[in-house]
C-alpha atoms as a PDB file:
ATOM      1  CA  UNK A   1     154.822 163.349  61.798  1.00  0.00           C
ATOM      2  CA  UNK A   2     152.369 163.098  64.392  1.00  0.00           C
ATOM      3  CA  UNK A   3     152.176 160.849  67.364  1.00  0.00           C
ATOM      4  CA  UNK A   4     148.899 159.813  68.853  1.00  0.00           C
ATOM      5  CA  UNK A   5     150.292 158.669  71.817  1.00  0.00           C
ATOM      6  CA  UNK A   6     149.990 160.222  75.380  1.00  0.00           C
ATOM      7  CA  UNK A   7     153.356 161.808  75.863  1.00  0.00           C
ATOM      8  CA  UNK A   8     155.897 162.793  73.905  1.00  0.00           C
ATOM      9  CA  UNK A   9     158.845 160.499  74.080  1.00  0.00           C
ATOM     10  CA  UNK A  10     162.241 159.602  72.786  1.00  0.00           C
ATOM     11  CA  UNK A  11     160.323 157.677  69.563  1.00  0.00           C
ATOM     12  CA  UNK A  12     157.667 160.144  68.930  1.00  0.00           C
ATOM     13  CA  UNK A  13     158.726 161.666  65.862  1.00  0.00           C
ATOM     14  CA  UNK A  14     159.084 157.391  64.803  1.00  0.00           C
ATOM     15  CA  UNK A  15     155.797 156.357  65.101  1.00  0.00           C
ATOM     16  CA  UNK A  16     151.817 157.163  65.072  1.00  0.00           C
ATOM     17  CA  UNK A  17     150.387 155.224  67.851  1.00  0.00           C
ATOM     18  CA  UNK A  18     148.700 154.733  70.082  1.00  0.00           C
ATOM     19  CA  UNK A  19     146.588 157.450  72.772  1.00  0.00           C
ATOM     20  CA  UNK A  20     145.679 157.844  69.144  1.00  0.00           C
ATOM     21  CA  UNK A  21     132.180 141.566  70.800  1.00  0.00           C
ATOM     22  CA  UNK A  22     134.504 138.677  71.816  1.00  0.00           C
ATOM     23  CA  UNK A  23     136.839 139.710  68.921  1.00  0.00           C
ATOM     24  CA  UNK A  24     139.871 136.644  69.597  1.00  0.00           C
ATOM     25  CA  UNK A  25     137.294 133.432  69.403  1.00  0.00           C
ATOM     26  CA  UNK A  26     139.052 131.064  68.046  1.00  0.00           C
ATOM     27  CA  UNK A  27     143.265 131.614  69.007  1.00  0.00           C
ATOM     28  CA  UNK A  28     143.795 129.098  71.329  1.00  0.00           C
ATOM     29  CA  UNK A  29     144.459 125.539  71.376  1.00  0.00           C
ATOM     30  CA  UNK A  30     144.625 123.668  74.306  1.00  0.00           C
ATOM     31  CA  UNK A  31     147.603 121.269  74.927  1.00  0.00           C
ATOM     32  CA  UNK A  32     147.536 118.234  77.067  1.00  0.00           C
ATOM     33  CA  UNK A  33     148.286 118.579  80.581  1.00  0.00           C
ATOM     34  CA  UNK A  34     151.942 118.064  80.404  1.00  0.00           C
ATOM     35  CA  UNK A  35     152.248 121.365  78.674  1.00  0.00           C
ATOM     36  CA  UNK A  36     150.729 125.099  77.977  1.00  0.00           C
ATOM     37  CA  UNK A  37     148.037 126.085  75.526  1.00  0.00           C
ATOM     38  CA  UNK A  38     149.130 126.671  71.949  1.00  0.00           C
ATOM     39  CA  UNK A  39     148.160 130.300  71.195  1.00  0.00           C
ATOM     40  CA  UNK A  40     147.817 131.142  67.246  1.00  0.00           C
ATOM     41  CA  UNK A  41     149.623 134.476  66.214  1.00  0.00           C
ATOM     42  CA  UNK A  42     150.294 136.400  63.644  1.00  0.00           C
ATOM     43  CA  UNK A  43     153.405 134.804  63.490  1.00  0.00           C
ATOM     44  CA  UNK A  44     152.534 131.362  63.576  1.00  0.00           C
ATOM     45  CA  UNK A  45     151.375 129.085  66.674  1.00  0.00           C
ATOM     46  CA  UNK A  46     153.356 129.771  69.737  1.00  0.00           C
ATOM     47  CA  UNK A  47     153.283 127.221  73.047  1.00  0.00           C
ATOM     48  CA  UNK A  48     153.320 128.656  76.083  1.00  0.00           C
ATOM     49  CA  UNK A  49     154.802 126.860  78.967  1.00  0.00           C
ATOM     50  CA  UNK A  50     152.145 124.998  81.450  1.00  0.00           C
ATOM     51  CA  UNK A  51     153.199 127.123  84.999  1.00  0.00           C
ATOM     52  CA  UNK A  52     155.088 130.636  84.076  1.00  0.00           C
ATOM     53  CA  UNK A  53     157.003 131.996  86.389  1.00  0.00           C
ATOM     54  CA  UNK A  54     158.933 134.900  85.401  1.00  0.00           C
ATOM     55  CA  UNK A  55     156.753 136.375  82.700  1.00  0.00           C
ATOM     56  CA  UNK A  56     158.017 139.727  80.498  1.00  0.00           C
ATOM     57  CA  UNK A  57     155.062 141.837  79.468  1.00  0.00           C
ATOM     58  CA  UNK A  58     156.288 144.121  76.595  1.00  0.00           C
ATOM     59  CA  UNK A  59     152.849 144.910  74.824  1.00  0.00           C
ATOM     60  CA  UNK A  60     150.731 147.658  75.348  1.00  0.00           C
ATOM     61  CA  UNK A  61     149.081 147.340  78.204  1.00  0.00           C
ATOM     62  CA  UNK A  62     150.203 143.419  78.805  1.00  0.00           C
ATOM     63  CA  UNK A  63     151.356 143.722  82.291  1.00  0.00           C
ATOM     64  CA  UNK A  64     147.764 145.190  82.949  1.00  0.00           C
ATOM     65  CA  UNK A  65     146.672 141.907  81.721  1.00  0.00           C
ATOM     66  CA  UNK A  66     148.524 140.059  83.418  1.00  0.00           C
ATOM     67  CA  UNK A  67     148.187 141.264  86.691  1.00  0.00           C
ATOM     68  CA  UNK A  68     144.276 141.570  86.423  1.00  0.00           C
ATOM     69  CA  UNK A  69     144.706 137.385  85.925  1.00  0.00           C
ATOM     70  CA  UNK A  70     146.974 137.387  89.381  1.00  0.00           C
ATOM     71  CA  UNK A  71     149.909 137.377  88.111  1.00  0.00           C
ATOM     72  CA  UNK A  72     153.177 140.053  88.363  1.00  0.00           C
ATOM     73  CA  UNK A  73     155.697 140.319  85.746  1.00  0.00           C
ATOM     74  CA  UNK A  74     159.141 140.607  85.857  1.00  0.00           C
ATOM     75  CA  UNK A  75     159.568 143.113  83.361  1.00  0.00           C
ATOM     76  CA  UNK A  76     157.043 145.831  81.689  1.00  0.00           C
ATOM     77  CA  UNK A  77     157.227 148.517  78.645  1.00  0.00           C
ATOM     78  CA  UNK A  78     155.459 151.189  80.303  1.00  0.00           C
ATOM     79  CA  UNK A  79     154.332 153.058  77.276  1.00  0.00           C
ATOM     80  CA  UNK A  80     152.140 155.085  78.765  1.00  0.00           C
ATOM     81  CA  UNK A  81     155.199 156.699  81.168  1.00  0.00           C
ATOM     82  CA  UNK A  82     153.074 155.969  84.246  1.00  0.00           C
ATOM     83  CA  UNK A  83     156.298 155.975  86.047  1.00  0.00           C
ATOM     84  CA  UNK A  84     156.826 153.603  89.023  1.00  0.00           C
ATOM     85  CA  UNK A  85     155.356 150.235  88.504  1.00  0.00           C
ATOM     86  CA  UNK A  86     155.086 151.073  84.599  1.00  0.00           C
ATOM     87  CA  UNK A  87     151.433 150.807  84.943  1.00  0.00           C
ATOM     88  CA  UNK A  88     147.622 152.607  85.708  1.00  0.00           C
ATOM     89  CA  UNK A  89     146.767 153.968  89.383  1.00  0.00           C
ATOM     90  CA  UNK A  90     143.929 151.345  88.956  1.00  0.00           C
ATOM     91  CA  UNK A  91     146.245 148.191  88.380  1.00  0.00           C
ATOM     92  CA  UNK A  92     149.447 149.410  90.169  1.00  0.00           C
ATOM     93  CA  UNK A  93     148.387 148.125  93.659  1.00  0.00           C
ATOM     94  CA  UNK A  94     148.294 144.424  91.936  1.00  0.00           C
ATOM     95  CA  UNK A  95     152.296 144.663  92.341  1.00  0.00           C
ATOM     96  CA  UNK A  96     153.702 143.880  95.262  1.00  0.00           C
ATOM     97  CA  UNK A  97     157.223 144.360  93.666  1.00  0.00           C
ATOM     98  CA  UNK A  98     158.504 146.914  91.369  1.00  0.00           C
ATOM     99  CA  UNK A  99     159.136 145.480  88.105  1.00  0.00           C
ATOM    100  CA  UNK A 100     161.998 146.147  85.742  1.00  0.00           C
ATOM    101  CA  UNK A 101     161.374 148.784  83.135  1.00  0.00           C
ATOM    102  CA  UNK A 102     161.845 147.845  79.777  1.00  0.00           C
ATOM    103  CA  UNK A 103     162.158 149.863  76.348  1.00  0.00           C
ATOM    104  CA  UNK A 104     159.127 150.473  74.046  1.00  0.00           C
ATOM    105  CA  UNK A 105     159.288 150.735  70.843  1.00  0.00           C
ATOM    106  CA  UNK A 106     163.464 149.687  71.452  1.00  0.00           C
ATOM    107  CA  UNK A 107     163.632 146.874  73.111  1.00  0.00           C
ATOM    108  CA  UNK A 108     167.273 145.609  74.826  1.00  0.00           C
ATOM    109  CA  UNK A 109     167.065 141.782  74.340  1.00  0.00           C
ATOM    110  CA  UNK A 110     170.223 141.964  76.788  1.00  0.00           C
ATOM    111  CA  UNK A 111     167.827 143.281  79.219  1.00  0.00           C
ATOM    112  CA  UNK A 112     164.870 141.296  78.852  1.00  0.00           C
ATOM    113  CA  UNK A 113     167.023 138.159  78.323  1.00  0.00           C
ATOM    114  CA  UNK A 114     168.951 139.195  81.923  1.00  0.00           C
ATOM    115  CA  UNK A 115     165.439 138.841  83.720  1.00  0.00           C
ATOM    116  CA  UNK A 116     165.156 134.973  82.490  1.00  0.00           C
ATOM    117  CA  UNK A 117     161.695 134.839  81.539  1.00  0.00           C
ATOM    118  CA  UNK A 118     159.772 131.557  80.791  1.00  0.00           C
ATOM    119  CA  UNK A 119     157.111 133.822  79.087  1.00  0.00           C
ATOM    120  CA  UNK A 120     157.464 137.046  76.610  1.00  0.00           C
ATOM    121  CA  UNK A 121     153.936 138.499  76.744  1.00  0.00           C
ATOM    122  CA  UNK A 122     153.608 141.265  73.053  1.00  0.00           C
ATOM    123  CA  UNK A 123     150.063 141.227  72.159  1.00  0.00           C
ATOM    124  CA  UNK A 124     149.363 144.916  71.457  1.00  0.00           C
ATOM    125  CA  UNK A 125     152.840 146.314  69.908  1.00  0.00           C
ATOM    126  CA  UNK A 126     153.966 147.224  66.310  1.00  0.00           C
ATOM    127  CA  UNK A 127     153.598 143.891  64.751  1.00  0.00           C
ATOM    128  CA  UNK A 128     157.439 143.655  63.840  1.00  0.00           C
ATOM    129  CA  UNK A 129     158.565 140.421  62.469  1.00  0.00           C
ATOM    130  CA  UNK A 130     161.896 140.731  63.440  1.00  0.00           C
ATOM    131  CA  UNK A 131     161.283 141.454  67.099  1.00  0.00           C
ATOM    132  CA  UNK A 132     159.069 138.618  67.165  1.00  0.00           C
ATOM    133  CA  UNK A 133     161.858 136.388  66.090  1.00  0.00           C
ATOM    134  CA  UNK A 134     164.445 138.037  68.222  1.00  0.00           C
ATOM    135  CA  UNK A 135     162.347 137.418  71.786  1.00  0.00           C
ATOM    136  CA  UNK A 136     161.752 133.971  70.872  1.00  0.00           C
ATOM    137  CA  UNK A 137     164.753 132.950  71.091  1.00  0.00           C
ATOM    138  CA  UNK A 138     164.750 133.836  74.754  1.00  0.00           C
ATOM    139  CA  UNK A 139     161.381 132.802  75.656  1.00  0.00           C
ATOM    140  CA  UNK A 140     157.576 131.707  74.238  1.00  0.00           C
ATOM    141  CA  UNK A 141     156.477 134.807  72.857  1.00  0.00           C
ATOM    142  CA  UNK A 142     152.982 135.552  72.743  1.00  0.00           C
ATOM    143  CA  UNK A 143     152.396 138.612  69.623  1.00  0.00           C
ATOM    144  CA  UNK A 144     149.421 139.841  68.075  1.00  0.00           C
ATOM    145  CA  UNK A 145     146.664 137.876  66.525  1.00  0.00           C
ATOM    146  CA  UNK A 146     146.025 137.451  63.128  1.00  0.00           C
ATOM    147  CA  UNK A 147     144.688 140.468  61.261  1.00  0.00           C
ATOM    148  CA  UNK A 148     144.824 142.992  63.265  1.00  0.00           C
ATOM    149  CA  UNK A 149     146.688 146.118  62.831  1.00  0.00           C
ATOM    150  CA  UNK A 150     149.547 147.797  64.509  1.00  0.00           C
ATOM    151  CA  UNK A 151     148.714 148.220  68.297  1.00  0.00           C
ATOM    152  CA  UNK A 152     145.192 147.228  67.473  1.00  0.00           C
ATOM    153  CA  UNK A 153     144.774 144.006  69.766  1.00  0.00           C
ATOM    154  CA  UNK A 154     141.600 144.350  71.299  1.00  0.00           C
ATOM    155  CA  UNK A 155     141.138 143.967  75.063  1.00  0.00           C
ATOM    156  CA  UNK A 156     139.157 140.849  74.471  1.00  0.00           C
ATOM    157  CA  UNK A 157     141.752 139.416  72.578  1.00  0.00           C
ATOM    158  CA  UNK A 158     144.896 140.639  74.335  1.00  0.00           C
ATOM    159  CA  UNK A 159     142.634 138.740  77.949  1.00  0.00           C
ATOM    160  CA  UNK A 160     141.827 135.496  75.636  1.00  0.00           C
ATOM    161  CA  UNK A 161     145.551 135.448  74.619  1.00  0.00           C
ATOM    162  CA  UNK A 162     147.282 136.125  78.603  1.00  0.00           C
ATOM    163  CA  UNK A 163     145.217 133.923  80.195  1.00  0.00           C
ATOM    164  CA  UNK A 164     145.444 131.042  77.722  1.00  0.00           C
ATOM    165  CA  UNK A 165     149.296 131.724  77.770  1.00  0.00           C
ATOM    166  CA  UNK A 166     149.236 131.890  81.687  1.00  0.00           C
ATOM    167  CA  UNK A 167     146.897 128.761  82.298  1.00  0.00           C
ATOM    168  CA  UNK A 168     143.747 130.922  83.197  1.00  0.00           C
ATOM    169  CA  UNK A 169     141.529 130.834  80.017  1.00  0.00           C
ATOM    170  CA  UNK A 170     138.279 130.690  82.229  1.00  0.00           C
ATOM    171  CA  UNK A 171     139.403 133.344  84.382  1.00  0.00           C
ATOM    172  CA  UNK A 172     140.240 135.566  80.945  1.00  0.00           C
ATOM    173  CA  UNK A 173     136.811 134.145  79.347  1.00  0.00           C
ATOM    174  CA  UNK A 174     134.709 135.175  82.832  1.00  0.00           C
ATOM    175  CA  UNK A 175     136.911 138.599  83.145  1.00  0.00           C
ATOM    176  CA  UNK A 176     135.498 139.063  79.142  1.00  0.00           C
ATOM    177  CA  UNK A 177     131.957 138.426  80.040  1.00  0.00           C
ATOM    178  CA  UNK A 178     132.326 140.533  83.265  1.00  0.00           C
ATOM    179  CA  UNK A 179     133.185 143.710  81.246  1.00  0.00           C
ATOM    180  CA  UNK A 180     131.059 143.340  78.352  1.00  0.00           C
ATOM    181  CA  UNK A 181     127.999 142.960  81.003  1.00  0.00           C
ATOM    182  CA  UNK A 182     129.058 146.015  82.401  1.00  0.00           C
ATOM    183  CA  UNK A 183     129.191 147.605  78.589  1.00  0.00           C
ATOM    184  CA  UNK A 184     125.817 146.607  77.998  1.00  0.00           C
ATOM    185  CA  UNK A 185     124.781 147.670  80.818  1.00  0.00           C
ATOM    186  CA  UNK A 186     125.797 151.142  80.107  1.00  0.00           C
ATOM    187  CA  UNK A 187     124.628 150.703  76.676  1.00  0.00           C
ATOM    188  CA  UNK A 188     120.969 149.776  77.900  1.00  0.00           C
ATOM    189  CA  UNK A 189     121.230 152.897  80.195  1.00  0.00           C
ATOM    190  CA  UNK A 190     121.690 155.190  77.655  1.00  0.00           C
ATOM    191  CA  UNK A 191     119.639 154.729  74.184  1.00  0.00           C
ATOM    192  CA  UNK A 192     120.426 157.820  73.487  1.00  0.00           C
ATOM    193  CA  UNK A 193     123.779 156.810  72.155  1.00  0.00           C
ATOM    194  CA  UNK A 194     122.384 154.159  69.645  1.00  0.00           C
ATOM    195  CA  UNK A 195     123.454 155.347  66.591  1.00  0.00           C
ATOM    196  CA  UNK A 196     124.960 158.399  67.414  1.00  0.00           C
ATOM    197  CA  UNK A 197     127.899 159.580  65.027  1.00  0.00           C
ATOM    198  CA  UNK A 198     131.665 159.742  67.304  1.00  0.00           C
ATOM    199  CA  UNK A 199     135.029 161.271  66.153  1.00  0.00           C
ATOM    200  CA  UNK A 200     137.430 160.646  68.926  1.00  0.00           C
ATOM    201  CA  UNK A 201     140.350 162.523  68.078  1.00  0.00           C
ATOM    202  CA  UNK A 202     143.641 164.009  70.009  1.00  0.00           C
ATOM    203  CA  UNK A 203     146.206 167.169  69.743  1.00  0.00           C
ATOM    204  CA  UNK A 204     149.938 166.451  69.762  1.00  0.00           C
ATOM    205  CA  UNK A 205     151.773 169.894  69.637  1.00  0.00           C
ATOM    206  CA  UNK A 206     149.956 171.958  67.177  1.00  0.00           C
ATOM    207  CA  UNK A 207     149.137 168.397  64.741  1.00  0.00           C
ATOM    208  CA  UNK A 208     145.808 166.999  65.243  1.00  0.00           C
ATOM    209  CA  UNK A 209     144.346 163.454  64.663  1.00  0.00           C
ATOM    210  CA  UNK A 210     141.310 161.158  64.741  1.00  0.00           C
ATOM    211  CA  UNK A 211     141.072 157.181  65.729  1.00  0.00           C
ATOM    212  CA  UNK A 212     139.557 154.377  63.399  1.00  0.00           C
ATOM    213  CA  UNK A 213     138.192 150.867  64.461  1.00  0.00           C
ATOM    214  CA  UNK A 214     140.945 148.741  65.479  1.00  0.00           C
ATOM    215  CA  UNK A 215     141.291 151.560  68.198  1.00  0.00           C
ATOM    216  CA  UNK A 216     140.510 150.923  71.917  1.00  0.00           C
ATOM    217  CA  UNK A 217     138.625 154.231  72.276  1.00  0.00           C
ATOM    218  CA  UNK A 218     136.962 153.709  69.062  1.00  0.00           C
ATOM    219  CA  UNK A 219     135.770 150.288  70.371  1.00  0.00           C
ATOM    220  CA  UNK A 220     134.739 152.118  73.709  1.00  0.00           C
ATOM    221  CA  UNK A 221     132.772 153.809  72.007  1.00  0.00           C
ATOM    222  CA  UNK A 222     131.279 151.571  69.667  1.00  0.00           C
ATOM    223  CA  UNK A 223     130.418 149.186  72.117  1.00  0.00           C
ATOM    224  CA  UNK A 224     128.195 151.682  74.108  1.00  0.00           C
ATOM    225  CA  UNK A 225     126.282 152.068  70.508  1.00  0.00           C
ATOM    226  CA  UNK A 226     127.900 154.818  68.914  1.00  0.00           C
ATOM    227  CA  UNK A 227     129.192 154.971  65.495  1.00  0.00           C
ATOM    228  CA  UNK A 228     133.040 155.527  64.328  1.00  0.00           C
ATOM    229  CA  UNK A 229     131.998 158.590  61.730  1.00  0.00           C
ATOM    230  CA  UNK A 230     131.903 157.004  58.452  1.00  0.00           C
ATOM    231  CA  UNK A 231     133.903 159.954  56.782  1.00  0.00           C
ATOM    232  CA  UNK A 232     136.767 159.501  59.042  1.00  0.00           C
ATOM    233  CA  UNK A 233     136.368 155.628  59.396  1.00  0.00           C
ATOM    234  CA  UNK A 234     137.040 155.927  55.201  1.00  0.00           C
ATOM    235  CA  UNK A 235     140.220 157.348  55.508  1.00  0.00           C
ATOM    236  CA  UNK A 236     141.186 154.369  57.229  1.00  0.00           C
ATOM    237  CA  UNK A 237     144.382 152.100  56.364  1.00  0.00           C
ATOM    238  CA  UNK A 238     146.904 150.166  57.742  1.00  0.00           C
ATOM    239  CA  UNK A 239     146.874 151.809  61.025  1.00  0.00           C
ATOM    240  CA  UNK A 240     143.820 152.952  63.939  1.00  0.00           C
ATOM    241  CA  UNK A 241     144.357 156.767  63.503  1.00  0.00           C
ATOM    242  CA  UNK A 242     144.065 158.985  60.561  1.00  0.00           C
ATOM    243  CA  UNK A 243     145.910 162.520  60.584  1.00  0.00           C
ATOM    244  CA  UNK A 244     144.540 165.546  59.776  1.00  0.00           C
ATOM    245  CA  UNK A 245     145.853 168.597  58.549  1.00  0.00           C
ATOM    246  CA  UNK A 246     144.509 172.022  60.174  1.00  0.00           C
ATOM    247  CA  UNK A 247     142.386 172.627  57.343  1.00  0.00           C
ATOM    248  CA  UNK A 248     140.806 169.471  58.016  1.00  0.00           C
ATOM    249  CA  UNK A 249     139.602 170.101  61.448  1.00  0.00           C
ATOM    250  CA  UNK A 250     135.753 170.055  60.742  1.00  0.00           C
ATOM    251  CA  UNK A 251     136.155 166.715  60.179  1.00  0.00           C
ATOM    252  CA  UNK A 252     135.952 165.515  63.852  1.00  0.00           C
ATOM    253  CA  UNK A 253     132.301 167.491  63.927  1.00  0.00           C
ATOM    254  CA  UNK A 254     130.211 164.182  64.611  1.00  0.00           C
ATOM    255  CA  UNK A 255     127.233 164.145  66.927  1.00  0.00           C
ATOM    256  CA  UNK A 256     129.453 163.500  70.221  1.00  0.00           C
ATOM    257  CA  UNK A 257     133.201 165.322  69.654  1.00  0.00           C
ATOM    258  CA  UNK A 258     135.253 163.781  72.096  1.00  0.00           C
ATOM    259  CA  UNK A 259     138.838 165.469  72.040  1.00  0.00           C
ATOM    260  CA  UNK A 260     142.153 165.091  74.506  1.00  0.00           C
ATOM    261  CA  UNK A 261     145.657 166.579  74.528  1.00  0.00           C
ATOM    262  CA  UNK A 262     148.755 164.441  74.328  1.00  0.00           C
ATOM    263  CA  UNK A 263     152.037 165.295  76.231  1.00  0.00           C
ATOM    264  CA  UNK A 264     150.367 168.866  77.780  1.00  0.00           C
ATOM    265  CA  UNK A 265     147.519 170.176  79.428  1.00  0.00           C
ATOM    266  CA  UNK A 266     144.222 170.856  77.586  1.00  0.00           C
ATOM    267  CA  UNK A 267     144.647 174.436  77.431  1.00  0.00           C
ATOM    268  CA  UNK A 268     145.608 174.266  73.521  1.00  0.00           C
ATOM    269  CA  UNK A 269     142.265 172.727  72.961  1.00  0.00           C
ATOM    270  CA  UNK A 270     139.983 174.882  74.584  1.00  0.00           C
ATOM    271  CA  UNK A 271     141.579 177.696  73.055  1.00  0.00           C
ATOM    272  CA  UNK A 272     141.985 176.351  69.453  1.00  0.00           C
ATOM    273  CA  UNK A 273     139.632 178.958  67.371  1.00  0.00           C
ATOM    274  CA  UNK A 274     139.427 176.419  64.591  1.00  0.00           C
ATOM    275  CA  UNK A 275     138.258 173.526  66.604  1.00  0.00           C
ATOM    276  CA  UNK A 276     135.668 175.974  69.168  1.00  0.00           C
ATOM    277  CA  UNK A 277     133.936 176.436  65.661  1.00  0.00           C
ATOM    278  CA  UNK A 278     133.638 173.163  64.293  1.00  0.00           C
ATOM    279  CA  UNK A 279     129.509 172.739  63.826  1.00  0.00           C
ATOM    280  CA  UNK A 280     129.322 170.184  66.921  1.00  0.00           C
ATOM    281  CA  UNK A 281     131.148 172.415  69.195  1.00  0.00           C
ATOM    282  CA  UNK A 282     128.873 175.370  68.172  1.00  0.00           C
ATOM    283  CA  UNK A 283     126.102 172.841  69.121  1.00  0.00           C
ATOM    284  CA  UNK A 284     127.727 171.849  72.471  1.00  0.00           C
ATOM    285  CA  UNK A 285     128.742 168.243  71.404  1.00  0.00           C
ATOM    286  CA  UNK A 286     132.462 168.886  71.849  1.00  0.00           C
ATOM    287  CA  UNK A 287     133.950 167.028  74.932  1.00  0.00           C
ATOM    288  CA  UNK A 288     137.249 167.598  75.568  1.00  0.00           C
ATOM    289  CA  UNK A 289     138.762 165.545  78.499  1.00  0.00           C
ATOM    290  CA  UNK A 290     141.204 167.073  81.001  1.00  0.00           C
ATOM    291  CA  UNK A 291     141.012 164.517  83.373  1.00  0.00           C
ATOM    292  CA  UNK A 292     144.798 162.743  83.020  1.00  0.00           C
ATOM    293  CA  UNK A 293     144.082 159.720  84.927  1.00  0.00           C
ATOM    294  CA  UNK A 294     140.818 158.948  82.649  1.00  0.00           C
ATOM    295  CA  UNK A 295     142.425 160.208  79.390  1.00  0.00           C
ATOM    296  CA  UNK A 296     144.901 157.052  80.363  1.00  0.00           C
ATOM    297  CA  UNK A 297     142.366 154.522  81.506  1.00  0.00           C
ATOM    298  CA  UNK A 298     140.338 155.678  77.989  1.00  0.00           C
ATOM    299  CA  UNK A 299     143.514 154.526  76.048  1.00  0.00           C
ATOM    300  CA  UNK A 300     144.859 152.127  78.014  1.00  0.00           C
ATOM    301  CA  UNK A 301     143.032 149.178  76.900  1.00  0.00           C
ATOM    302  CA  UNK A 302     142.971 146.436  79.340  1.00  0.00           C
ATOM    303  CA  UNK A 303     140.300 145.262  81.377  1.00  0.00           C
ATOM    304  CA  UNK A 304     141.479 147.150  84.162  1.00  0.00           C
ATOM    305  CA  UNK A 305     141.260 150.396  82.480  1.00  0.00           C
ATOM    306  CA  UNK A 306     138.437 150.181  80.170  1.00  0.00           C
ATOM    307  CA  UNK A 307     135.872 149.004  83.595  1.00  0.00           C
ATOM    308  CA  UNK A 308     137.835 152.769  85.424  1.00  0.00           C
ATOM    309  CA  UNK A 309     137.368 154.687  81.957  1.00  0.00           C
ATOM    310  CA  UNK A 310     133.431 153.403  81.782  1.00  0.00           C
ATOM    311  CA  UNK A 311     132.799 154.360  85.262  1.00  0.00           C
ATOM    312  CA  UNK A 312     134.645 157.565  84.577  1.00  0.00           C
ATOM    313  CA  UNK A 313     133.700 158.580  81.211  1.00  0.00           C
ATOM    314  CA  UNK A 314     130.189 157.380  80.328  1.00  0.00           C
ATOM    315  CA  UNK A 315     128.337 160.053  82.207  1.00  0.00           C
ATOM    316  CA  UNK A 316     130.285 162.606  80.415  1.00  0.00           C
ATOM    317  CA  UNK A 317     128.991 161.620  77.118  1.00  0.00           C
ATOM    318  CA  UNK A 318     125.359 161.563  78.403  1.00  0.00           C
ATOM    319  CA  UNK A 319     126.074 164.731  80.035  1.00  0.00           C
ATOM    320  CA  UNK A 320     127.312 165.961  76.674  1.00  0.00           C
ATOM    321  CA  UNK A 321     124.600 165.102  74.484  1.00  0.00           C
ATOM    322  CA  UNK A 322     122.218 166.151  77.183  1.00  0.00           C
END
């Protein structure tokens, strides 16, 4: 099995996820002043408390979040093996304090219960009941919303959700409008992605996949005006990434190819006969992004990252399709 995730790790072979507009309207309640907002999950409704203090971010990209809202957590998952502060070279200066580093996909509740949080931040994880249940009986956990798929907690949701659970819902709700400016912005600066067929896909090894909507690169992308292709947006089920055998290659031909190795370099890539001959690499559509730090901030997925990864990666489309 394939994992669409940036690096191999210890759960690879376990899992497909993740390196492979206001969509949360509507998930929070506020409380009276005497306590936190009430934050609708997946789970059920979840109260946060009114001042955290020792918060535990555990979803993807959470402690991002967090910190872009001015505040440091205890604890972080650092799924993306950043190393150090367990998060991007665009949010890690936000720390002032090295924060413990917590499992991913295994979690020690010993661990996380040791750090005595007042708030468990999971917004972006694998959607598992059972974990859920497990972390709230140390703290207010904040999962996913409803609806949405594995890992596939949008950056406007995952902000509405952390800043409602941290007492900051204008700060989340301006930090929203911020970034989407900036998208449209982009968007207005280039018509010449309106419309525009994408497959955004990744190599793991020798395995290849491609990401649907529920995706944060696919919703990069589709928020600059581009178009998920509709033959890989099909295959779509239960998850944001479909695999694809080597035969199947030619599928991520789309009028912009965008491409990225996990867990190597992007040697493999440019050097893959198959892919070189797919019709929009022939045609000089086929982007493939060697850059580590943006091939992170691209699939990171917070605020933080997506505002680096548009700075970063817009002109390469344009300069693509030019």
């Amino acid at each position: 099995m394939m994992s669409l995730r940036r690096r191999p790790v210890a759960v690879v072979a376990s899992v497909l996820a993740a390196l492979f507009v206001l969509a949360g309207c509507g998930q929070v309640e506020e409380e009276p002043a005497a306590g936190g907002a009430t934050i609708e999950t997946m789970f059920g409704p979840v109260t946060a408390p009114e001042n955290p203090q020792r918060v535990v971010a555990l979803g993807w990209s959470d402690a991002e979040a967090a910190l872009a809202l001015g505040v440091q957590p205890v604890g972080v998952s650092d799924w993306m093996e950043f190393g150090g502060k367990g998060v991007g070279p665009w949010a890690a200066d936000l720390f002032t304090e090295t924060p413990a580093q917590l499992g991913t996909m295994e979690l020690s509740y010993e661990q996380i219960s040791s750090l005595e949080p007042d708030l468990i931040l999971n917004t972006r994880s694998d959607n598992s009941q059972e974990k859920h249940d497990e972390l709230s009986k140390i703290a207010p956990t904040i999962s996913a919303p409803p609806g949405v798929v594995a890992y596939g907690t949008s950056w406007q949701q995952q902000t509405e959700m952390v800043a409602a659970a941290l007492g900051k819902p204008e700060e989340g709700a301006r930090q929203i409008a911020d970034l989407q400016a900036k998208f449209d912005e982009a968007k207005a600066a280039n018509p010449q992605f309106a419309g525009k067929n994408v497959a955004v896909g990744a190599r793991f090894a020798d395995q290849y996949g491609a990401y649907v909507r529920g995706d944060a690169r696919v919703d990069f992308m589709e928020s600059l005006g581009f178009v998920n292709k509709p033959e890989l947006q099909a295959q779509a089920g239960d998850t944001f990434y479909v695999q694809l055998a080597r035969e199947q290659i030619e599928q991520l031909s789309a009028d912009l190819t965008v491409m990225f190795p996990i867990g190597g370099d992007a040697a493999p890539l440019r050097g893959d006969t198959v892919l070189n001959q797919i019709p929009s690499a022939e045609a000089g559509n086929l982007l493939i992004l060697d850059d580590e730090t943006l091939v992170e901030a691209f699939s990171a997925g917070s605020t933080l990252a997506t505002e680096y990864a548009l700075q970063h990666a817009v002109p390469k489309f344009a300069e693509t399709l030019s």
